[in-house]
Protein backbone atom coordinates (compact mmCIF):
# COMPACT_ATOMS: atom_id res chain seq x y z
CA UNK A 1 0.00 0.00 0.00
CA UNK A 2 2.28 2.64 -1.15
CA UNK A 3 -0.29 5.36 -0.58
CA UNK A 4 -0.21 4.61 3.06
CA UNK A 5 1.49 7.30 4.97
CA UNK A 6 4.64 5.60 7.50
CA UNK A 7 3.11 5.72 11.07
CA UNK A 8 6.53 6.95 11.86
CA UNK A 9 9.23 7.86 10.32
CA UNK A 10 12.75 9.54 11.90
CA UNK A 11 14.44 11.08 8.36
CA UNK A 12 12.67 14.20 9.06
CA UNK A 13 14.39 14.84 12.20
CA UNK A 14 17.33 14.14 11.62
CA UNK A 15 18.20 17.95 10.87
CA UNK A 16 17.18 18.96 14.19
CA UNK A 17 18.64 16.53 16.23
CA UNK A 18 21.44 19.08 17.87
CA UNK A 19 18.81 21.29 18.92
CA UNK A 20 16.63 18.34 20.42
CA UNK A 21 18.67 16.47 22.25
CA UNK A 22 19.35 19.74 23.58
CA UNK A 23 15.75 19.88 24.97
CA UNK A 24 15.80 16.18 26.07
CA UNK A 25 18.72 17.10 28.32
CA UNK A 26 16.60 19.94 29.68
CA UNK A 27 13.62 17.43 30.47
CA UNK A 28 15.36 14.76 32.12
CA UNK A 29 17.45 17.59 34.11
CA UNK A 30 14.40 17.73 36.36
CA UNK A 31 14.50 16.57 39.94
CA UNK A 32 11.82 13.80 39.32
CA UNK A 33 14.01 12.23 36.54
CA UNK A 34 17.35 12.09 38.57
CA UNK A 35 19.38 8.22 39.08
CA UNK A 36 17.83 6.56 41.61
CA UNK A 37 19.50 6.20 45.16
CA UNK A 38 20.08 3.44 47.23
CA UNK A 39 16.45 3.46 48.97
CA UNK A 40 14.94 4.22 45.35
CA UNK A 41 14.88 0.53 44.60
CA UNK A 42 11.40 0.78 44.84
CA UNK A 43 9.64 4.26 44.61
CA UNK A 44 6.87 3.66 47.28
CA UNK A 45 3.94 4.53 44.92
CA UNK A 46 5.49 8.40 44.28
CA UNK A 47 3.70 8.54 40.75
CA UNK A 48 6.28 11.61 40.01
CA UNK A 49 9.87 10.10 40.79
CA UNK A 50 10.99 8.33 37.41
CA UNK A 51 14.63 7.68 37.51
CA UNK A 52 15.92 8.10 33.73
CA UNK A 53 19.51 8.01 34.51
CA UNK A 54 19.89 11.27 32.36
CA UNK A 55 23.97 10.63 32.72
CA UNK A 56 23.18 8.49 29.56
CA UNK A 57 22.42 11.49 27.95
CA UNK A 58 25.45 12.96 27.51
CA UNK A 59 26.80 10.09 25.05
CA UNK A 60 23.60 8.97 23.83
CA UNK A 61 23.61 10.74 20.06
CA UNK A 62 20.17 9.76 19.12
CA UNK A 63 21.90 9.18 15.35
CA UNK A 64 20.09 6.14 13.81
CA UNK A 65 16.89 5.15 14.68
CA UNK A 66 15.89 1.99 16.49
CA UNK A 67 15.78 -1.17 14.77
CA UNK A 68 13.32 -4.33 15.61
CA UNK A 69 17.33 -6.07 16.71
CA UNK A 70 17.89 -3.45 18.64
CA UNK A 71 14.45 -2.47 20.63
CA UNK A 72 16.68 -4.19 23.98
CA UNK A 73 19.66 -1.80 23.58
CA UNK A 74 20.14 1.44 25.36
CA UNK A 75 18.92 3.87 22.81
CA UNK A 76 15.52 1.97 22.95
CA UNK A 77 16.04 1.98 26.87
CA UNK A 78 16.63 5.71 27.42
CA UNK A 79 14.22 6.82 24.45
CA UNK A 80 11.37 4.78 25.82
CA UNK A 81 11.69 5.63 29.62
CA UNK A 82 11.72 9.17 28.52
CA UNK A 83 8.39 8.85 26.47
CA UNK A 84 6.69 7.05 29.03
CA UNK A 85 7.47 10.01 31.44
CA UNK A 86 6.19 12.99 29.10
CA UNK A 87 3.25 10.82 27.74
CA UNK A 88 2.44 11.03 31.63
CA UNK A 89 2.83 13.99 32.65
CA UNK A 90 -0.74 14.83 31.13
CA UNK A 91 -2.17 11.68 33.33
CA UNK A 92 -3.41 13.00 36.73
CA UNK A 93 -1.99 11.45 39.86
CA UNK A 94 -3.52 13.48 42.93
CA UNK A 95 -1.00 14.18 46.20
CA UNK A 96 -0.96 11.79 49.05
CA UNK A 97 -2.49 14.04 50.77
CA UNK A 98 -2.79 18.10 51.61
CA UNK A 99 0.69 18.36 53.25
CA UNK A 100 2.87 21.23 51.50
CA UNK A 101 5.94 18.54 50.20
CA UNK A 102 3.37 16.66 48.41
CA UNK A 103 1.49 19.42 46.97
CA UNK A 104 5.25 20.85 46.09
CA UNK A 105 5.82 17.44 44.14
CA UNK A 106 2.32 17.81 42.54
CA UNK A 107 3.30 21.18 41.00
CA UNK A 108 6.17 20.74 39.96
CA UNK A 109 6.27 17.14 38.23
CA UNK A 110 2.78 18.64 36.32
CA UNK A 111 4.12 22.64 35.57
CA UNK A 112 4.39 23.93 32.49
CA UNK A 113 8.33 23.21 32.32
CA UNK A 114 7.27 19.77 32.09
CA UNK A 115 4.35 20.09 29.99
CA UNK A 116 6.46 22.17 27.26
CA UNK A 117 9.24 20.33 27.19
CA UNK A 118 7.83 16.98 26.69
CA UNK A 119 5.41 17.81 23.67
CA UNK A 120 8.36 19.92 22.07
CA UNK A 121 10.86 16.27 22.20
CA UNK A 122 8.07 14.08 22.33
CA UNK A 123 7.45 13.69 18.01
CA UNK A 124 11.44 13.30 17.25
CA UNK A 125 11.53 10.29 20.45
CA UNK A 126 8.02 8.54 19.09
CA UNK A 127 9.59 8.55 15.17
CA UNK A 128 13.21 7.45 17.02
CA UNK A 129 12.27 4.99 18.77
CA UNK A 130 9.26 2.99 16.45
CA UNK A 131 10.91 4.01 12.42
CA UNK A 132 10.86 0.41 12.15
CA UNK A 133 6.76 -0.54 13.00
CA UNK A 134 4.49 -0.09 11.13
CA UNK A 135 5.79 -0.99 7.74
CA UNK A 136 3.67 -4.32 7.72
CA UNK A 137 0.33 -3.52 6.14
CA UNK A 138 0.05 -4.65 2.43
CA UNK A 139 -3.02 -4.77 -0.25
CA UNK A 140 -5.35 -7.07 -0.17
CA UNK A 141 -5.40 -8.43 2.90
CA UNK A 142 -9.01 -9.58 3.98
CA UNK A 143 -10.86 -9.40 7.13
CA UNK A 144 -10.71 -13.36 6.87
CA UNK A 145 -6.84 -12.60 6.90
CA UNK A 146 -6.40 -10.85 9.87
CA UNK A 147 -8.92 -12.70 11.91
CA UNK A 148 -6.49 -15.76 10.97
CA UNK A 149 -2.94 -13.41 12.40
CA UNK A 150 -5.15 -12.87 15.60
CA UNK A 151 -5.48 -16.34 16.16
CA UNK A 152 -1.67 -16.78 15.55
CA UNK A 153 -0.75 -14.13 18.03
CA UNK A 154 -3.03 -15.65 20.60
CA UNK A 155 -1.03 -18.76 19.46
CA UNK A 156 2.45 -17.46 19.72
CA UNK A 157 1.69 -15.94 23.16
CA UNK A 158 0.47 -19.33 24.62
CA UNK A 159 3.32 -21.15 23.34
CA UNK A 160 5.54 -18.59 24.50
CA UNK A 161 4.11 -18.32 28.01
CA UNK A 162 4.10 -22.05 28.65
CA UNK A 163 7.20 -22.71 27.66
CA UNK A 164 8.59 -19.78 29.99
CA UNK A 165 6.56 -21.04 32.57
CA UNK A 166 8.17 -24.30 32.51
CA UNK A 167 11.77 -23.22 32.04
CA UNK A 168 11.56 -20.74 35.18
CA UNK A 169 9.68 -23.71 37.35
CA UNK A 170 12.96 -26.29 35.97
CA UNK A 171 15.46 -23.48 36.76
CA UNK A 172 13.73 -23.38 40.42
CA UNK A 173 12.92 -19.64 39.46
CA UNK A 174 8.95 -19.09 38.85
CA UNK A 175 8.56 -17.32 41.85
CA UNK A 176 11.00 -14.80 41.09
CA UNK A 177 10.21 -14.93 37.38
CA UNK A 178 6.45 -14.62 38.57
CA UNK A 179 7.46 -11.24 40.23
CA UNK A 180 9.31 -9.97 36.95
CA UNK A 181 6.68 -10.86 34.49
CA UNK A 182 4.40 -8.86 36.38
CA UNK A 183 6.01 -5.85 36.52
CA UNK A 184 5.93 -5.44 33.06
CA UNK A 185 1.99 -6.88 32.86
CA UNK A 186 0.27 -5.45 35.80
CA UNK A 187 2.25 -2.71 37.00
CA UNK A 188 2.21 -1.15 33.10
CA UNK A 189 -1.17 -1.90 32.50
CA UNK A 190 -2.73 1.10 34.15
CA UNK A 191 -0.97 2.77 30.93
CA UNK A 192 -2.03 0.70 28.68
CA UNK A 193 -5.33 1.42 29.53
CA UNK A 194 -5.16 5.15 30.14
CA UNK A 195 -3.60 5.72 26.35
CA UNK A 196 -6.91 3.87 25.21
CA UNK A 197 -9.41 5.11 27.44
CA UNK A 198 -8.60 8.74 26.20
CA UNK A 199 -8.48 7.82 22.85
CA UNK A 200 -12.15 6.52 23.31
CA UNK A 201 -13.36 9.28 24.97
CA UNK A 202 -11.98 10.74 21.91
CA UNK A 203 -13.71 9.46 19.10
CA UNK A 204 -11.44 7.07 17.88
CA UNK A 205 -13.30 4.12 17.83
CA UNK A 206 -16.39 5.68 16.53
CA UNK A 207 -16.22 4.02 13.19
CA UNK A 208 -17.85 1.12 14.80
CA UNK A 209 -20.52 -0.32 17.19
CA UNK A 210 -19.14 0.75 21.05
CA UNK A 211 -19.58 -3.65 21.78
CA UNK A 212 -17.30 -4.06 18.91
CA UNK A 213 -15.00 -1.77 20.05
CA UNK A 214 -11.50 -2.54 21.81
CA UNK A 215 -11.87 -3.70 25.46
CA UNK A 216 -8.32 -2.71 26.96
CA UNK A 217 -9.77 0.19 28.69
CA UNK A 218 -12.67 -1.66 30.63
CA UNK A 219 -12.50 -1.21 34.38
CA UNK A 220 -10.33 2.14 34.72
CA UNK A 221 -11.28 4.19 38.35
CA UNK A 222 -9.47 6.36 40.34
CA UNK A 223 -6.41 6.61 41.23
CA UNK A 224 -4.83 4.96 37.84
CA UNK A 225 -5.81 1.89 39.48
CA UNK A 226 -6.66 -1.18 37.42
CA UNK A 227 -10.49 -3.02 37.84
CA UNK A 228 -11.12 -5.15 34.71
CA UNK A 229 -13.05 -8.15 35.86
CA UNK A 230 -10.18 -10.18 34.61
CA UNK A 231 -7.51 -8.07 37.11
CA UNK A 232 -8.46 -10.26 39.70
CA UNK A 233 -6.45 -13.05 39.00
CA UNK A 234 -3.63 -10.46 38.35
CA UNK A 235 -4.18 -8.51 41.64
CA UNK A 236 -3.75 -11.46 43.56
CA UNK A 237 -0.69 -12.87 41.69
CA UNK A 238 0.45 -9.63 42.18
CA UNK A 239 0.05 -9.71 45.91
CA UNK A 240 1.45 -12.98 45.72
CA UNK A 241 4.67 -12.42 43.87
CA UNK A 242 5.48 -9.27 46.29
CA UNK A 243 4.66 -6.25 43.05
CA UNK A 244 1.21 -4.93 44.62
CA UNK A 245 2.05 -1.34 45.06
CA UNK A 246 0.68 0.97 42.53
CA UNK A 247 2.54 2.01 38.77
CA UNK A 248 5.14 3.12 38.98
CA UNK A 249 6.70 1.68 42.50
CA UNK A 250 8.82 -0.77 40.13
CA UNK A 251 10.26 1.76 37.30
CA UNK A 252 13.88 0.45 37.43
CA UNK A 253 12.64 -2.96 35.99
CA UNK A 254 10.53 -2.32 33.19
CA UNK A 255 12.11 -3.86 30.22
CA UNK A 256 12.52 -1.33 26.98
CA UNK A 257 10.14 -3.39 24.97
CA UNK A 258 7.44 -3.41 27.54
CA UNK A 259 7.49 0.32 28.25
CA UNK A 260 7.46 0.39 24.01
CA UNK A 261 3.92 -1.41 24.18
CA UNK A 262 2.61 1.38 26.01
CA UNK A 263 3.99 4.23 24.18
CA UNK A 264 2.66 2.66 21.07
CA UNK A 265 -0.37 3.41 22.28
CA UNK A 266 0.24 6.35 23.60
CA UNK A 267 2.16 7.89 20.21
CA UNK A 268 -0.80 6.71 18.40
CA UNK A 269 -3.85 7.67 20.57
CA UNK A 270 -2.50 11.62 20.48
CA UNK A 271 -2.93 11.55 16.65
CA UNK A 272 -6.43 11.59 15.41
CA UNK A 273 -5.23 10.61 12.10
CA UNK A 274 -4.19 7.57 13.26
CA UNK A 275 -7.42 6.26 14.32
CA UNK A 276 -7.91 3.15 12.42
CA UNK A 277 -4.13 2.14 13.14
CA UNK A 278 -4.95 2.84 16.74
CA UNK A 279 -7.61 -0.09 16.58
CA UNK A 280 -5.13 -2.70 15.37
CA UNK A 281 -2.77 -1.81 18.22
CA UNK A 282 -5.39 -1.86 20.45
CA UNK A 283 -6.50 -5.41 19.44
CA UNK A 284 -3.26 -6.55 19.26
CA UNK A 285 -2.43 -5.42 22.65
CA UNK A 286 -5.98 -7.16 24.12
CA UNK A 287 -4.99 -10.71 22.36
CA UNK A 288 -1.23 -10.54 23.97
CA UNK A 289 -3.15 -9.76 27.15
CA UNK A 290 -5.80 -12.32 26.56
CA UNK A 291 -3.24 -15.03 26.13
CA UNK A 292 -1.15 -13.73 29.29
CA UNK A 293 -4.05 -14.23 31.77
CA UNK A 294 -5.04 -17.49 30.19
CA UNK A 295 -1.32 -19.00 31.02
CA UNK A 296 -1.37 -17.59 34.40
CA UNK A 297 -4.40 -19.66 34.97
CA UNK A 298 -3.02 -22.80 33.94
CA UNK A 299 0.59 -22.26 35.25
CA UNK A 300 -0.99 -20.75 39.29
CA UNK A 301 -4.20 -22.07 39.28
CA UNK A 302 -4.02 -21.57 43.12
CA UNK A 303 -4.65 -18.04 42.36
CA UNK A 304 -7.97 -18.56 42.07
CA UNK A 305 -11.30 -20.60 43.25
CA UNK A 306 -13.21 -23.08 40.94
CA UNK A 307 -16.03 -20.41 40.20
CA UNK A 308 -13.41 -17.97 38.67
CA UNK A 309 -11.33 -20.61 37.22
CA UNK A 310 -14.01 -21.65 35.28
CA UNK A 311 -14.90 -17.97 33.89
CA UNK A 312 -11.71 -17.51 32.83
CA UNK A 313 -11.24 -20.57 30.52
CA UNK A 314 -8.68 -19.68 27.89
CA UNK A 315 -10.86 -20.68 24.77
CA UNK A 316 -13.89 -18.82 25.41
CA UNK A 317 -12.58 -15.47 25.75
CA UNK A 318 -10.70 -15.84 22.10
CA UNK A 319 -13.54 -16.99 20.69
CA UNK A 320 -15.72 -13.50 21.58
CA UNK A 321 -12.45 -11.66 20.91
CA UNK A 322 -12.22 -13.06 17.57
CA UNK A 323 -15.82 -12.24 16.59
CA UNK A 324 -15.67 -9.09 18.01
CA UNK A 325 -12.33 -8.33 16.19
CA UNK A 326 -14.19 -9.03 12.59
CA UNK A 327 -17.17 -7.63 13.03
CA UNK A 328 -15.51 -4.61 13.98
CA UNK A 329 -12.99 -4.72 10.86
CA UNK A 330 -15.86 -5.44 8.27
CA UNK A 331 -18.02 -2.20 9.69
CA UNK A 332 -13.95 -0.26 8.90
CA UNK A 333 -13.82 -1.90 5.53
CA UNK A 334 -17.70 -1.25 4.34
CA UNK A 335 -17.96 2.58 5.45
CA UNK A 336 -14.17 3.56 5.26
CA UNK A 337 -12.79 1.35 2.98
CA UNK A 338 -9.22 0.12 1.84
CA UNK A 339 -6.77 3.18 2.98
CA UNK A 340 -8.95 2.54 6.46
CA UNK A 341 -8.49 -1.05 6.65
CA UNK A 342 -4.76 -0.53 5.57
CA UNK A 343 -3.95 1.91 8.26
CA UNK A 344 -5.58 -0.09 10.65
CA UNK A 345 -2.91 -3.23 8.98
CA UNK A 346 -0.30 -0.53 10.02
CA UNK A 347 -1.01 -0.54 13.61
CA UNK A 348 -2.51 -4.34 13.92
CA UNK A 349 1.81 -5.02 12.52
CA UNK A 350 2.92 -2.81 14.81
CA UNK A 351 1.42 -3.77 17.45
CA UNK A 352 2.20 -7.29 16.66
CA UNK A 353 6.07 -7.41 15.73
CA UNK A 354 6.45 -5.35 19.33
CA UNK A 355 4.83 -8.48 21.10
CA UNK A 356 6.99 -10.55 19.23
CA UNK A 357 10.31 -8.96 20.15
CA UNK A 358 8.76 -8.36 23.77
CA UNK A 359 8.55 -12.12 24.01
CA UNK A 360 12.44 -12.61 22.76
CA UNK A 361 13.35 -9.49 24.99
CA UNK A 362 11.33 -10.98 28.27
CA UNK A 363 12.34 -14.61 27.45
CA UNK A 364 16.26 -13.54 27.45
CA UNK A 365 15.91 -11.53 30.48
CA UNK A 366 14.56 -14.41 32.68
CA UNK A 367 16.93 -17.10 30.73
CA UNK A 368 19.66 -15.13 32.38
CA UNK A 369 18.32 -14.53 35.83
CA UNK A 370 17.25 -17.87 36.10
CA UNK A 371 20.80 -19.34 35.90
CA UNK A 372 22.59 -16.59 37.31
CA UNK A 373 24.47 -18.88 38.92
CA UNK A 374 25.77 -20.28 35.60
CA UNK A 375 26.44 -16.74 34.53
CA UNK A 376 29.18 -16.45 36.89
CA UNK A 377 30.99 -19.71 35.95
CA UNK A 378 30.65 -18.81 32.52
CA UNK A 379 32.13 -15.19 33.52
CA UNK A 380 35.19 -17.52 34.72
CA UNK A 381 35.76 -19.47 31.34
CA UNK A 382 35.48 -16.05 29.40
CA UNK A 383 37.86 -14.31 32.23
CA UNK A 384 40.53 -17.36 31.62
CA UNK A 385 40.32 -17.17 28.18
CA UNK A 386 40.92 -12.74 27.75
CA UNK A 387 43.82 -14.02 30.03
CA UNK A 388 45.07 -16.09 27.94
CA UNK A 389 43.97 -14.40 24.80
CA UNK A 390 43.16 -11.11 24.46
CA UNK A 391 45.00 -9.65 28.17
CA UNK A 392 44.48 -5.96 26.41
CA UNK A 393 40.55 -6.57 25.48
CA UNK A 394 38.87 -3.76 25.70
CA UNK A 395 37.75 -2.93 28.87
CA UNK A 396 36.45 -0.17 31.47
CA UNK A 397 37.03 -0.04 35.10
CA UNK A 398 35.16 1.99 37.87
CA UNK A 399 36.27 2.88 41.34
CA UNK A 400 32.81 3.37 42.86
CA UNK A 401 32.18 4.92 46.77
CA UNK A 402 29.99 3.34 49.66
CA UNK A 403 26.34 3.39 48.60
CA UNK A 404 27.10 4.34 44.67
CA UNK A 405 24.14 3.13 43.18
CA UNK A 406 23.88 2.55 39.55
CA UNK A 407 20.36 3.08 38.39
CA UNK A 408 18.98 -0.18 36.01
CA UNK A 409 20.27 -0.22 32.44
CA UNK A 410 21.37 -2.10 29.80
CA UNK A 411 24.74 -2.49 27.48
CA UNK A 412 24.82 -2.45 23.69
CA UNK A 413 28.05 -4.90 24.28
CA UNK A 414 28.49 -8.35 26.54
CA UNK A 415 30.17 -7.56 29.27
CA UNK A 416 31.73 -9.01 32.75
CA UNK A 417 31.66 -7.70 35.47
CA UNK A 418 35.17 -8.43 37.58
CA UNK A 419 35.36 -7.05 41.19
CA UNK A 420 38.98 -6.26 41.83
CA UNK A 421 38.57 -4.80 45.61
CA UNK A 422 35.59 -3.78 48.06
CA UNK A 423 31.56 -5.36 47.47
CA UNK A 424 29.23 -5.06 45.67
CA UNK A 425 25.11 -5.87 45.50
CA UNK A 426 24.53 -6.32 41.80
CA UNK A 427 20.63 -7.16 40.93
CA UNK A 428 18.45 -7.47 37.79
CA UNK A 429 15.41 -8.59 39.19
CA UNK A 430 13.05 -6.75 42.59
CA UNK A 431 14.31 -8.73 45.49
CA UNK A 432 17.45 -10.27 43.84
CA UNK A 433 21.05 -9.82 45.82
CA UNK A 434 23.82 -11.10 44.61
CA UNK A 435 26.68 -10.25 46.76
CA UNK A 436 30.01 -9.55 44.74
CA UNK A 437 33.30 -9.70 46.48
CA UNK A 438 36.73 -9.31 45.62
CA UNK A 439 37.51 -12.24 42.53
CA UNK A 440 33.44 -12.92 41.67
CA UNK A 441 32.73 -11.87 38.42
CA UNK A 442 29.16 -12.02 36.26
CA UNK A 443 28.69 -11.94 32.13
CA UNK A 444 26.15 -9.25 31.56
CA UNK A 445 24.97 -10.16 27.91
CA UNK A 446 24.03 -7.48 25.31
CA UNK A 447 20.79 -5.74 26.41
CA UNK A 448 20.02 -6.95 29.63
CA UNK A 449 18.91 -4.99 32.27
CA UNK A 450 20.43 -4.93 35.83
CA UNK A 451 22.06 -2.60 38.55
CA UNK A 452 24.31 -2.38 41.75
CA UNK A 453 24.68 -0.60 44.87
CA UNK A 454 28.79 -0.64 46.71
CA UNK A 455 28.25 -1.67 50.62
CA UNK A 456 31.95 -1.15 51.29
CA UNK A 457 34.27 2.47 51.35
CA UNK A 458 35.42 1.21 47.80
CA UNK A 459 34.98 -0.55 44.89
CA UNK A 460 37.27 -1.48 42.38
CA UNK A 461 35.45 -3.55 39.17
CA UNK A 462 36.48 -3.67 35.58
CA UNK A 463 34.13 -4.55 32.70
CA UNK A 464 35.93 -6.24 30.04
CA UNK A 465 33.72 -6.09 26.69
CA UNK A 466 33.22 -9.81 25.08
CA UNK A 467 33.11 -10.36 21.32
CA UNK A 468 29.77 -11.76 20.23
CA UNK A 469 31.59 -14.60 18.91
CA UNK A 470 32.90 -16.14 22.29
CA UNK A 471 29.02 -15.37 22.97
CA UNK A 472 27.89 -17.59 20.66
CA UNK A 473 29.97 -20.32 21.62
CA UNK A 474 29.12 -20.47 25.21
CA UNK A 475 25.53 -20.34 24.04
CA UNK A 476 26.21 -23.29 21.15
CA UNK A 477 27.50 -25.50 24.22
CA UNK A 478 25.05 -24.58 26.61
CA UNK A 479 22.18 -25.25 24.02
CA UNK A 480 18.47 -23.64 23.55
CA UNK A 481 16.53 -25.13 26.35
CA UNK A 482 13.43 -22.68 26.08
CA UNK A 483 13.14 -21.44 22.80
CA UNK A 484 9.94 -21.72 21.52
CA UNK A 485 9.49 -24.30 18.68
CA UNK A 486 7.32 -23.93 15.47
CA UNK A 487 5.98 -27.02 15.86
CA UNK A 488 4.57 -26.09 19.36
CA UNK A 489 3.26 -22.67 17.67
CA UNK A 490 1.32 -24.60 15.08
CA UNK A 491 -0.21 -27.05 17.12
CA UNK A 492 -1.89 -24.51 19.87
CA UNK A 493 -2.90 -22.26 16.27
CA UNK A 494 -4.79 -25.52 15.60
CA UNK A 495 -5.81 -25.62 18.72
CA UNK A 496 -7.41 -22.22 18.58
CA UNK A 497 -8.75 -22.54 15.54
CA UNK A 498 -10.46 -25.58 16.19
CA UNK A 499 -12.11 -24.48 19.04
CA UNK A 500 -13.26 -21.16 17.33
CA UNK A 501 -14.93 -23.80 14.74
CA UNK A 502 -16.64 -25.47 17.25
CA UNK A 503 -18.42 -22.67 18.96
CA UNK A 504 -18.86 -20.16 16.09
């Protein structure tokens, strides 16, 4: 569909990227966006304290735009922790109460500074950070078409969650996995929902009958709470994995591509013109969460009692979901037409390649926590090997003080971390502690996310940076326990599809 305008596209910016990074600088220079100290681990439901490690900033060139193999990287890191931040800094969190310090925070986390500032950077980081979505609609696609991708997203998701399920329960890690997962599920879901609850309110979803319309929004109240008769299985898995404080008490371990799911919907609810792509985002996002609360019911049914259980069978919900889904494209395609249903193509593939490299970008991060453990010894083999090697690889050391806390992030590089003198706590999970001492070391693999806090005077730790190809051959050895097969993929599409048959 060449007469489909890009959803986004970063070439236009390019020319005023000195005098916008400029600006983002100014943004994150304010209080609320400051690294995180050592008690900041978790931010105790303060709605305006977002630590974006704006030291980042000063190297971070904002040159080429993200790329789908690059969404885990730091660019993609940075870019979307500073979108989610402006995109909510027109969402309304009240003060704690009437005392003068939180009224103080009120004002100035909402004041115009803010305000200004983040609609001035906020079109260059939306085309930065998503160039590469979008791209996916093509002619001719029917509604037949796409009501056959939703079932295969439903599909990948289930295949995906089981399978993750079962490596974190053989790797004696689902609680802690558990607790990670939802983070990025039910502590970003409040902004999920706002971003399409707005858009509603809007008119966006006018082109069709309000009970065909997207249901991600359902069950929004006060206090940018979430209350979708589904949420209670999440609210008490939630409670039970230790995450129950509101959004955003857990900001240091959202994952790049989960805070890119919501910004998607944020970039694309603030653009009227974008309506019809809006609605295949939307949908997208509903199936991903569909298939998400479905798992959890099989993998904890403990969660919940047998009346619940039994509401909350997987295959009935993607059957209504399905024929909601087509109903609501045909009414697009009969009154709007093809440039409608291709738009809405454009956001339906965005929407779906970012669940698809959330899944890889998830599924790494817990493939590494859950064998930590093995991390280290592998650090060992790679540390023996430089030695013998490569004894001038390229490296950086730090000489840290007591309490130097290094706010979450990620590497573009795999790296070890080698603790010459002094201790450290290094973490990449809420809860985790491992406890570094003089001669432990770690491999930090490209693009995942973790920090560390010194607990002596001094510390001393070098971080030499690993070629991908001494990467690869660790991984060749260790094998690829957990990926998900296609085999698997086709059979629960089957599956699906079958059971759609059945009760249509």
């Amino acid at each position: 569909m060449e007469h489909l305008i890009p959803l986004f596209d970063f070439s236009p910016y390019v020319g005023a990227r000195e005098e916008t990074l400029d600006l983002i600088r100014q943004f994150a220079a304010h209080d609320a966006f400051r690294s995180a100290q050592v008690e900041e681990l978790e931010l105790d439901e303060d709605f305006y304290r977002r630590p974006l490690r704006p030291e980042d900033l000063a190297f971070l060139q904002f040159k080429k735009p993200v790329r789908a193999e690059t969404v885990s990287r730091l660019p993609s890191l940075a870019s979307q922790r500073l979108l989610l931040s402006l995109n909510e800094v027109a969402v309304a969190r009240l003060p704690r109460d009437g005392g003068g310090e939180a009224f103080a925070h009120f004002d100035a986390y909402y004041g115009e500074r803010n305000q200004v500032l983040g609609a001035r950077i906020r079109p260059f980081l939306e085309n930065y950070a998503f160039d590469f979505a979008g791209h996916e609609a093509v002619s001719g696609i029917t509604v037949d078409a796409y009501g056959k991708r939703l079932v295969n997203l439903i599909a990948d998701e289930k295949v995906f969650w089981a399978e993750l399920f079962e490596l974190l329960q053989r790797n004696d890690y689902l609680l802690e996995g558990l607790r990670f997962i939802l983070i990025q599920r039910w502590c970003l879901a409040p902004s999920r929902r706002v971003a399409v609850a707005r858009a509603a309110a809007s008119g966006f979803f006018d082109a069709v009958a309000p009970g065909d319309q997207p249901r991600l929004a359902t069950g929004l109240s006060t206090g940018f709470a979430v209350t979708s008769p589904h949420d209670t299985l999440l609210a008490r898995a939630a409670q039970f994995a230790g995450v129950a404080k509101q959004a955003h008490s857990y900001w240091q371990f959202y994952l790049p591509t989960s805070l890119a799911k919501c910004n998607l919907l944020y970039a694309l609810s603030a653009r009227p013109n974008r309506a019809f792509a809006l609605f295949g985002a939307a949908y997208a996002a509903e199936a991903e969460a569909l298939a998400f609360n479905s798992a959890l019911v099989e993998a904890c049914p403990h969660l919940l009692g047998k009346t619940e259980a039994a509401a909350l069978v997987w295959h009935d919900a993607p059957r209504e979901l399905s024929g909601r889904f087509q109903r609501a494209l045909a009414q697009i395609e009969t009154h709007y037409g093809v440039s409608a249903l291709g738009q809405f193509g454009q956001g339906w593939g965005a929407g779906e390649k970012l669940a698809a490299r959330a899944r890889w970008d998830l599924g790494e991060q817990l493939r590494w926590l859950s064998r930590i453990e093995q991390y280290c010894q592998f650090a060992k083999q790679i540390a023996l090997r430089v030695a013998l090697e490569c004894p001038d690889i390229d490296r950086e050391t730090f000489i840290e003080p007591r309490e130097m806390c290094s706010t979450t992030h990620v590497h573009n590089d795999h790296r070890l971390v080698v603790i010459e003198s002094g201790e450290m706590i290094f973490w990449g999970n809420l809860g985790m502690q491992l406890k570094m001492n003089p001669g432990d070391m770690v491999l930090i693999p490209d693009g995942r996310l973790h920090g560390s806090t010194v607990v002596s005077d001094e510390c001393t730790y070098h971080q030499p940076i690993i070629p991908d190809d001494w990467i690869a051959a660790l991984s060749a050895a260790g094998g690829a326990a957990g990926n998900t097969t296609a085999h698997a993929a086709m059979a629960m599409e089957t599956e699906i599809q079958a059971e759609m048959s059945a009760n249509s």
